[in-house]
PDB file of N, CA and C in Angstrom:
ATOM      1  N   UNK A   1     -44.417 -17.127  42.814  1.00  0.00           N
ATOM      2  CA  UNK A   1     -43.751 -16.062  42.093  1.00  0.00           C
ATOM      3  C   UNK A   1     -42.637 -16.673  41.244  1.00  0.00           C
ATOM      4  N   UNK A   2     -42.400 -16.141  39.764  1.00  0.00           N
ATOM      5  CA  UNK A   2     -41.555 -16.552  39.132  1.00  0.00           C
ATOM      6  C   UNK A   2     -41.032 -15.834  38.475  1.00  0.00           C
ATOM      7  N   UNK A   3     -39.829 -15.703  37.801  1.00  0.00           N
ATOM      8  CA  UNK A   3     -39.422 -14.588  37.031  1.00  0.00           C
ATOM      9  C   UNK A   3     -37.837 -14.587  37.288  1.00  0.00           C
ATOM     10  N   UNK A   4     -37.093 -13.327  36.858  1.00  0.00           N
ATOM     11  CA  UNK A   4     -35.796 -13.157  36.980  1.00  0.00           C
ATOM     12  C   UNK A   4     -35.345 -12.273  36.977  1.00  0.00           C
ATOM     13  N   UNK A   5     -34.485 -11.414  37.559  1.00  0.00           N
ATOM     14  CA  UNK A   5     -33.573 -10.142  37.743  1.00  0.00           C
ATOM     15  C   UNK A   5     -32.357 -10.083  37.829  1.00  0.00           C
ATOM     16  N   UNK A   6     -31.504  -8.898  37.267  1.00  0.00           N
ATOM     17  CA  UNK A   6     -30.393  -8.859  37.587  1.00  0.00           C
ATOM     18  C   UNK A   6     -29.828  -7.829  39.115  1.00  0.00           C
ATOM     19  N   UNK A   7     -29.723  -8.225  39.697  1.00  0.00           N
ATOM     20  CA  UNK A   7     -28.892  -7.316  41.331  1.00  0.00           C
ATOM     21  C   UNK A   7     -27.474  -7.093  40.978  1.00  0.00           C
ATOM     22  N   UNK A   8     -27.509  -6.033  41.509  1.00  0.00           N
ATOM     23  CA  UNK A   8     -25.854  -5.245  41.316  1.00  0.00           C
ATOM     24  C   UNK A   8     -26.021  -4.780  42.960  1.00  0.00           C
ATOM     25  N   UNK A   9     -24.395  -5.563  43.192  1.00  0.00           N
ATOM     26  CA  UNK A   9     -24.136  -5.160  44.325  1.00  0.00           C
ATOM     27  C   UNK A   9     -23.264  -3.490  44.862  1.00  0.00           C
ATOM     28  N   UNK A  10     -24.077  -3.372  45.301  1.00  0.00           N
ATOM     29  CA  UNK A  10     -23.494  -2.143  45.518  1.00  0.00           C
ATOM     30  C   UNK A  10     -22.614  -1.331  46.116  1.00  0.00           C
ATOM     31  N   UNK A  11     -21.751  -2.175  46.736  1.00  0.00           N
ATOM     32  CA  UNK A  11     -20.423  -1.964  47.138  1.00  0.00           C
ATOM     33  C   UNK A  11     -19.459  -2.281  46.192  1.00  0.00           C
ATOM     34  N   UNK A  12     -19.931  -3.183  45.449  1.00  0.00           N
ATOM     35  CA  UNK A  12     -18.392  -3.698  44.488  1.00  0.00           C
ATOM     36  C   UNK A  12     -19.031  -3.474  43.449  1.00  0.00           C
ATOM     37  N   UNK A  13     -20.842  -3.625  43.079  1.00  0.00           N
ATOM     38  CA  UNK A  13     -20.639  -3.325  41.320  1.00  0.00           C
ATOM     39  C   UNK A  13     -20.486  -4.978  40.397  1.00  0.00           C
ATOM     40  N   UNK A  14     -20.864  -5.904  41.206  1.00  0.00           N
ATOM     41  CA  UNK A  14     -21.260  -7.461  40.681  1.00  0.00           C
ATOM     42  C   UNK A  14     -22.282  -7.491  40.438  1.00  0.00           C
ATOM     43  N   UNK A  15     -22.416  -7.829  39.217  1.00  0.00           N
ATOM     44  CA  UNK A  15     -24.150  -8.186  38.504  1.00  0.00           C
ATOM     45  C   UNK A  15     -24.262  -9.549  39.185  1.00  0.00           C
ATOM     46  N   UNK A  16     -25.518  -9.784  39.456  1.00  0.00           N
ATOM     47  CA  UNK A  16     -25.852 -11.530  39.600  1.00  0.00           C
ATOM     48  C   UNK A  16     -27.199 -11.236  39.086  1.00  0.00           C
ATOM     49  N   UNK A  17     -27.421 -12.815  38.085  1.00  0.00           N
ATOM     50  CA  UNK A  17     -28.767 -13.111  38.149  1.00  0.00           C
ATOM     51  C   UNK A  17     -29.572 -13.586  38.793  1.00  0.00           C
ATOM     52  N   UNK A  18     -30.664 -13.318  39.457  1.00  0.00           N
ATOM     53  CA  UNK A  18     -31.279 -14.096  40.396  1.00  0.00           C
ATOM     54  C   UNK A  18     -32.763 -14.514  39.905  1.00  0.00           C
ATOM     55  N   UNK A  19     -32.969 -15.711  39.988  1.00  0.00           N
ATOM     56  CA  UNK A  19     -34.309 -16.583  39.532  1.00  0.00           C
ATOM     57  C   UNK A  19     -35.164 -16.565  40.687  1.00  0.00           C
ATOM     58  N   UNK A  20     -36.231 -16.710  40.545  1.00  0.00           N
ATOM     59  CA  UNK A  20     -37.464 -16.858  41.839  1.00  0.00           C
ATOM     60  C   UNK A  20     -38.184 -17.833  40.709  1.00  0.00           C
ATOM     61  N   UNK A  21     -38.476 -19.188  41.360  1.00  0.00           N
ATOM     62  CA  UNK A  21     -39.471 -20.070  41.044  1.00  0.00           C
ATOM     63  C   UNK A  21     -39.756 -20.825  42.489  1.00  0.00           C
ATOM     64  N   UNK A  22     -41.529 -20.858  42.520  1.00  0.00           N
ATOM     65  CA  UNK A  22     -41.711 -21.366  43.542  1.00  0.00           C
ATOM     66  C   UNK A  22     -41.069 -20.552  44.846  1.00  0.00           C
ATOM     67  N   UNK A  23     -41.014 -21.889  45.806  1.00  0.00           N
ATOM     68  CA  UNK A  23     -40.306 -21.105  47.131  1.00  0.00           C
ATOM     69  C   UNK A  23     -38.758 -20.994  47.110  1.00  0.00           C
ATOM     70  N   UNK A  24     -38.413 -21.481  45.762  1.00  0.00           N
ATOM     71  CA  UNK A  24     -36.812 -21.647  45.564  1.00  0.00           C
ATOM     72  C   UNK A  24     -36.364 -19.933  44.699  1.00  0.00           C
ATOM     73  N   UNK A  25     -34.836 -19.822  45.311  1.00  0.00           N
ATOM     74  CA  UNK A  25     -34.783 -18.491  44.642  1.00  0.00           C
ATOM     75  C   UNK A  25     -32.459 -19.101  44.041  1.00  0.00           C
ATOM     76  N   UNK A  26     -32.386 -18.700  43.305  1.00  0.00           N
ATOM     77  CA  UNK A  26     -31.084 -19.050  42.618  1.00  0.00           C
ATOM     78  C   UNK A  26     -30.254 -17.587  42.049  1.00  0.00           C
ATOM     79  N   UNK A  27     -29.168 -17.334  42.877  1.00  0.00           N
ATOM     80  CA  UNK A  27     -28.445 -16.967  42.356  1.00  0.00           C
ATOM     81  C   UNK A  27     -26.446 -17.048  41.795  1.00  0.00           C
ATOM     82  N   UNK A  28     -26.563 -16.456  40.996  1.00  0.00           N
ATOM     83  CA  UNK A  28     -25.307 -16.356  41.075  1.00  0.00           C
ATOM     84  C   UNK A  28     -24.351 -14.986  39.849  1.00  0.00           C
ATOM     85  N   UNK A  29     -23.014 -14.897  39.539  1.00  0.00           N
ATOM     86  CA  UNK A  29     -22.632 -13.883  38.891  1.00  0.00           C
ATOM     87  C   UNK A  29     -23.051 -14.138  37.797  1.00  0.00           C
ATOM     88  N   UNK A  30     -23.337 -12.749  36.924  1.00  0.00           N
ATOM     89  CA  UNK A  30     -22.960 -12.766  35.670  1.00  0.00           C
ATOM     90  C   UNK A  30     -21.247 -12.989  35.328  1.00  0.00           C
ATOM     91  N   UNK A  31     -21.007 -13.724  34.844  1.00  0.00           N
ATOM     92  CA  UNK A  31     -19.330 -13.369  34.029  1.00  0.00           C
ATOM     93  C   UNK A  31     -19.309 -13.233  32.325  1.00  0.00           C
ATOM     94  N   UNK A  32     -18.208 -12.927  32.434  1.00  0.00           N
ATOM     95  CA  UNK A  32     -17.927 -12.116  30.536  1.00  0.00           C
ATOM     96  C   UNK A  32     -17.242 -13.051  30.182  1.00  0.00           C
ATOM     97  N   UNK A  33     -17.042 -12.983  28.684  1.00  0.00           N
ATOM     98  CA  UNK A  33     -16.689 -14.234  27.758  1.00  0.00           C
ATOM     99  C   UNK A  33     -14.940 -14.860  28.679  1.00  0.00           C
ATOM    100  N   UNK A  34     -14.773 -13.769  29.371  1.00  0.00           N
ATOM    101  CA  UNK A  34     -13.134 -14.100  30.116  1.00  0.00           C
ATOM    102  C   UNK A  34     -13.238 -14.768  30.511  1.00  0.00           C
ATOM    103  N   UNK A  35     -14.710 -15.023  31.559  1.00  0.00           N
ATOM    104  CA  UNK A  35     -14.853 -15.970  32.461  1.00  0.00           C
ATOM    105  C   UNK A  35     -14.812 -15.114  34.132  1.00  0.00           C
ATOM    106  N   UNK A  36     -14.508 -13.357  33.359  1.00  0.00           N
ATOM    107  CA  UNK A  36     -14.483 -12.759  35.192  1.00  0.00           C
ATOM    108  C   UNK A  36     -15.692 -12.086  35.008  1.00  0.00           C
ATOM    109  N   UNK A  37     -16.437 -11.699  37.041  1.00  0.00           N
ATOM    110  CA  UNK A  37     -17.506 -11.330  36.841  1.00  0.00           C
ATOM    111  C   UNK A  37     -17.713 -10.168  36.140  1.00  0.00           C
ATOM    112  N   UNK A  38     -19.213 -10.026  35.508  1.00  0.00           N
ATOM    113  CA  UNK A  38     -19.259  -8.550  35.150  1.00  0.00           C
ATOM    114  C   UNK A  38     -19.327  -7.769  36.363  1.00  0.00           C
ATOM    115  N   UNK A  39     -18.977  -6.127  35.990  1.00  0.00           N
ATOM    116  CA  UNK A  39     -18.928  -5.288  37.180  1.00  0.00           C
ATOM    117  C   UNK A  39     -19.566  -4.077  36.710  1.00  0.00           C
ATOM    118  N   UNK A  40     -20.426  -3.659  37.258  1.00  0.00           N
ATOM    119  CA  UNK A  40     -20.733  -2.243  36.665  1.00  0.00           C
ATOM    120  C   UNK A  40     -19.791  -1.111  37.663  1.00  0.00           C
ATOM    121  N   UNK A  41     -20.347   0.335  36.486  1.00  0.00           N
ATOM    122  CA  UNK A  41     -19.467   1.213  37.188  1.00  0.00           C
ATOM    123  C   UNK A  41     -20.371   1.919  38.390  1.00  0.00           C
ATOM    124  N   UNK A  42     -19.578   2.357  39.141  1.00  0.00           N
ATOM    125  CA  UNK A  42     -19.622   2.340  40.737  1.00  0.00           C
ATOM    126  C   UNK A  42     -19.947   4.263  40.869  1.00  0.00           C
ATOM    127  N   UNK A  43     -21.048   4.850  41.182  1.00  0.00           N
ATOM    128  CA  UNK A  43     -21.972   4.954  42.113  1.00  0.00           C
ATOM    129  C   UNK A  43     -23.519   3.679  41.323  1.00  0.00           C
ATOM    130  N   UNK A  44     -23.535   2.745  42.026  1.00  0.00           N
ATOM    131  CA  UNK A  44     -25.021   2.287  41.354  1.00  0.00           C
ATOM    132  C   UNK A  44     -26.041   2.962  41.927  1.00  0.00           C
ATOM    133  N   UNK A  45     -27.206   3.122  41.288  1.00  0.00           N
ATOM    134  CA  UNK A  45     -28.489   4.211  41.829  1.00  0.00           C
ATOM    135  C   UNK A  45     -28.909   3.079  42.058  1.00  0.00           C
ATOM    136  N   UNK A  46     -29.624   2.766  43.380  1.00  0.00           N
ATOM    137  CA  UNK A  46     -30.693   2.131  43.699  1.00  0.00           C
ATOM    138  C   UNK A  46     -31.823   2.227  43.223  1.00  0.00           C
ATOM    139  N   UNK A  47     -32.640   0.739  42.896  1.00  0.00           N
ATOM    140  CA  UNK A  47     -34.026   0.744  42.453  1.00  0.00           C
ATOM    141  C   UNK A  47     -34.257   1.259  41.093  1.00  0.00           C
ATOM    142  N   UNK A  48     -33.226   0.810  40.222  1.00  0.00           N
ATOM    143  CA  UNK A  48     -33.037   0.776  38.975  1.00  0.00           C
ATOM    144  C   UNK A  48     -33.586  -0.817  38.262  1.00  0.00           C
ATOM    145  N   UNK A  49     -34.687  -0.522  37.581  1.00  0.00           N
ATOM    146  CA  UNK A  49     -34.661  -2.398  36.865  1.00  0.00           C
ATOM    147  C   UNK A  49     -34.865  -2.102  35.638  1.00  0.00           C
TER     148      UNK A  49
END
């Protein structure tokens, strides 16, 4: 499986990108040109892509 998504956590509202290649999977935050993470706004709906 390969490909890529973004997850928003749903307590705080942190984007991360997460990669799947192979059996390896990579994530980490999105951040904005500031350099802080992005955050979305907070109720997130689940099972949104």
């Amino acid at each position: 499986m390969e490909g890529g998504q973004i997850w928003v956590d749903t307590e705080t509202g942190v984007q991360y990108l997460v990669i799947f290649s192979g059996y390896g999977i990579a994530l980490t935050p999105l951040l904005g040109p500031d350099g802080k993470p992005i955050i979305s706004p907070l109720p997130v709906e689940e099972g949104l892509d």
